[in-house]
C-alpha atoms as a PDB file:
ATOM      1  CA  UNK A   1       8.531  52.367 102.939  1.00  0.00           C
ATOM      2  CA  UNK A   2       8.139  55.677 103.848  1.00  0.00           C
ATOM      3  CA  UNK A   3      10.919  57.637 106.323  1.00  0.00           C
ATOM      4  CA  UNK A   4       8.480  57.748 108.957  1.00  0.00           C
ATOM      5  CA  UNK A   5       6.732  54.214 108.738  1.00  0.00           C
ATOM      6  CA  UNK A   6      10.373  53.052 109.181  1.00  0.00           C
ATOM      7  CA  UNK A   7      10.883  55.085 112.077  1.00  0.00           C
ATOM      8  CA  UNK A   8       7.938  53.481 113.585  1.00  0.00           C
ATOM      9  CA  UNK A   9       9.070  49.545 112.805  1.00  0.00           C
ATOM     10  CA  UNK A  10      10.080  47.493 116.107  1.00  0.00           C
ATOM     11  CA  UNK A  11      13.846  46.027 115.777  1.00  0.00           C
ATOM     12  CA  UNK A  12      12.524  43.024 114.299  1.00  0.00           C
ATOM     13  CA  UNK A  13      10.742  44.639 111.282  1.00  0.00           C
ATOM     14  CA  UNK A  14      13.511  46.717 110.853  1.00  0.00           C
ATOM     15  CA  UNK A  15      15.500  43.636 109.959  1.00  0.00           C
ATOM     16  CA  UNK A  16      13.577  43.350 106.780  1.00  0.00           C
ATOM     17  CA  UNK A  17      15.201  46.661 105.304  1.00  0.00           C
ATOM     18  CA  UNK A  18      18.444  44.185 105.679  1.00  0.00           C
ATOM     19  CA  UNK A  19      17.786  43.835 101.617  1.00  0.00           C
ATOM     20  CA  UNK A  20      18.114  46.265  99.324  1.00  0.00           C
ATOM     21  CA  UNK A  21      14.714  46.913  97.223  1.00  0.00           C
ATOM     22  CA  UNK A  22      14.026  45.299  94.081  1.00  0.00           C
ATOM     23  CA  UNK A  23      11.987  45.136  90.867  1.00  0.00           C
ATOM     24  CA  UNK A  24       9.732  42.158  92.857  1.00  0.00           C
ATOM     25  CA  UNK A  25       9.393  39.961  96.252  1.00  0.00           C
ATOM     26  CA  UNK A  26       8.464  37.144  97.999  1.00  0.00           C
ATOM     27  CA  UNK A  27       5.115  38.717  99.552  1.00  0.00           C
ATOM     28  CA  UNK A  28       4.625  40.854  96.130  1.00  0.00           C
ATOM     29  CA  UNK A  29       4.649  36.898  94.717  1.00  0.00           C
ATOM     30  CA  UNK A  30       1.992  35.568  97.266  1.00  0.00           C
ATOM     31  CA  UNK A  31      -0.680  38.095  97.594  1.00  0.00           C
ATOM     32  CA  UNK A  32       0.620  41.651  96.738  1.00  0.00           C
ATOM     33  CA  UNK A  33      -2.597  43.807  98.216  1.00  0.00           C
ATOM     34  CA  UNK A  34      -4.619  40.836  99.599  1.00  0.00           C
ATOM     35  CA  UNK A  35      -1.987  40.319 102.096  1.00  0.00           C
ATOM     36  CA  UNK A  36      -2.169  41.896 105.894  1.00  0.00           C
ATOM     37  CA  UNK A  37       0.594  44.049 107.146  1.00  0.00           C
ATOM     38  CA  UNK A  38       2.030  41.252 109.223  1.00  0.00           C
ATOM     39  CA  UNK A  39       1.706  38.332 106.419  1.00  0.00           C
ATOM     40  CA  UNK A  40       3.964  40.572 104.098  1.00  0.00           C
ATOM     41  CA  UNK A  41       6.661  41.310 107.055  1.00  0.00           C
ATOM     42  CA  UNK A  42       6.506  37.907 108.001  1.00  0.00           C
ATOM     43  CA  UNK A  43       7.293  36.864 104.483  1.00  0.00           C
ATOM     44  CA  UNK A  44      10.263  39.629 103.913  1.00  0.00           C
ATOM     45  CA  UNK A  45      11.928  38.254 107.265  1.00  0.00           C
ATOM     46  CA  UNK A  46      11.571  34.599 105.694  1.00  0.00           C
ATOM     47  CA  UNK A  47      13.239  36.215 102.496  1.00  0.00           C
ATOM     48  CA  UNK A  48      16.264  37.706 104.781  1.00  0.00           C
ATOM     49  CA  UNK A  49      16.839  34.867 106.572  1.00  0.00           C
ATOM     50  CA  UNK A  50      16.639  32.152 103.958  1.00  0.00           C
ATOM     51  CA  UNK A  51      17.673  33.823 101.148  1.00  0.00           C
ATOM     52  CA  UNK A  52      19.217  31.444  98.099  1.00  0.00           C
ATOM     53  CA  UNK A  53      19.535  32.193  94.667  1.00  0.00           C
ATOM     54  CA  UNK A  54      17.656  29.150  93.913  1.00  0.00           C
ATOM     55  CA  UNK A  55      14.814  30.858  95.867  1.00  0.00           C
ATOM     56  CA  UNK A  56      15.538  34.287  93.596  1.00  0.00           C
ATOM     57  CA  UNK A  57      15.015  33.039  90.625  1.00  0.00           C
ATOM     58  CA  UNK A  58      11.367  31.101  91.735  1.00  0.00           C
ATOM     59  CA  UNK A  59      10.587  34.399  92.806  1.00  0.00           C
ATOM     60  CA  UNK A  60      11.208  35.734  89.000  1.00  0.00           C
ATOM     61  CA  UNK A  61       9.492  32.989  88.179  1.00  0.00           C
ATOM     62  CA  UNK A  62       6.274  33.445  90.532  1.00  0.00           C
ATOM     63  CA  UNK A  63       6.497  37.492  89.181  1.00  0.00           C
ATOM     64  CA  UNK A  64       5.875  36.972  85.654  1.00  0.00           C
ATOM     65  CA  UNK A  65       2.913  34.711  86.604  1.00  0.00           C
ATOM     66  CA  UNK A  66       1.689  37.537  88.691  1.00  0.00           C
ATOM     67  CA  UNK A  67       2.231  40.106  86.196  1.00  0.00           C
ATOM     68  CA  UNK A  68       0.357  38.005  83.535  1.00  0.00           C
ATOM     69  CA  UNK A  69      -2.331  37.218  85.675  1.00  0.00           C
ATOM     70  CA  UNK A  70      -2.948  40.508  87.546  1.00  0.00           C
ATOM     71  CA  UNK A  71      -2.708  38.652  90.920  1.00  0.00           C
ATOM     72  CA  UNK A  72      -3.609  40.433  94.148  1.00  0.00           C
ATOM     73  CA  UNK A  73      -3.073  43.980  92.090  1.00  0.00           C
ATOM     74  CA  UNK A  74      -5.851  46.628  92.446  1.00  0.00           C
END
């Protein structure tokens, strides 16, 4: 995000900068573009607070899928 979108974020969306960025995510995984604003912080918080590695390397999995597929990208 952008300096001054993340001045703007409420405490609670703030918490999903708790992560450092990555090649991929969860809500880049489930819906990349066709998502709303609040469906893709809603899944970043679930990411933050229920992070495993188990549920990293689905998330690999569900990217090369999406990558192959062209999924939610426009």
């Amino acid at each position: 995000p952008l300096r001054r979108e993340v001045e703007a974020y409420d405490g609670r969306v703030k918490r999903r900068l708790l992560v450092r960025p990555g090649v991929t995510g969860l809500w880049q995984v489930s819906g990349r573009s066709d998502l709303s604003w609040d469906e893709s912080v809603r899944l970043d918080l679930s990411y933050v607070e229920n992070w495993s590695m188990i549920s990293d390397v689905l998330i690999i999995g569900k990217t090369v899928k999406a990558v192959l597929a062209s999924d939610g990208a426009y």
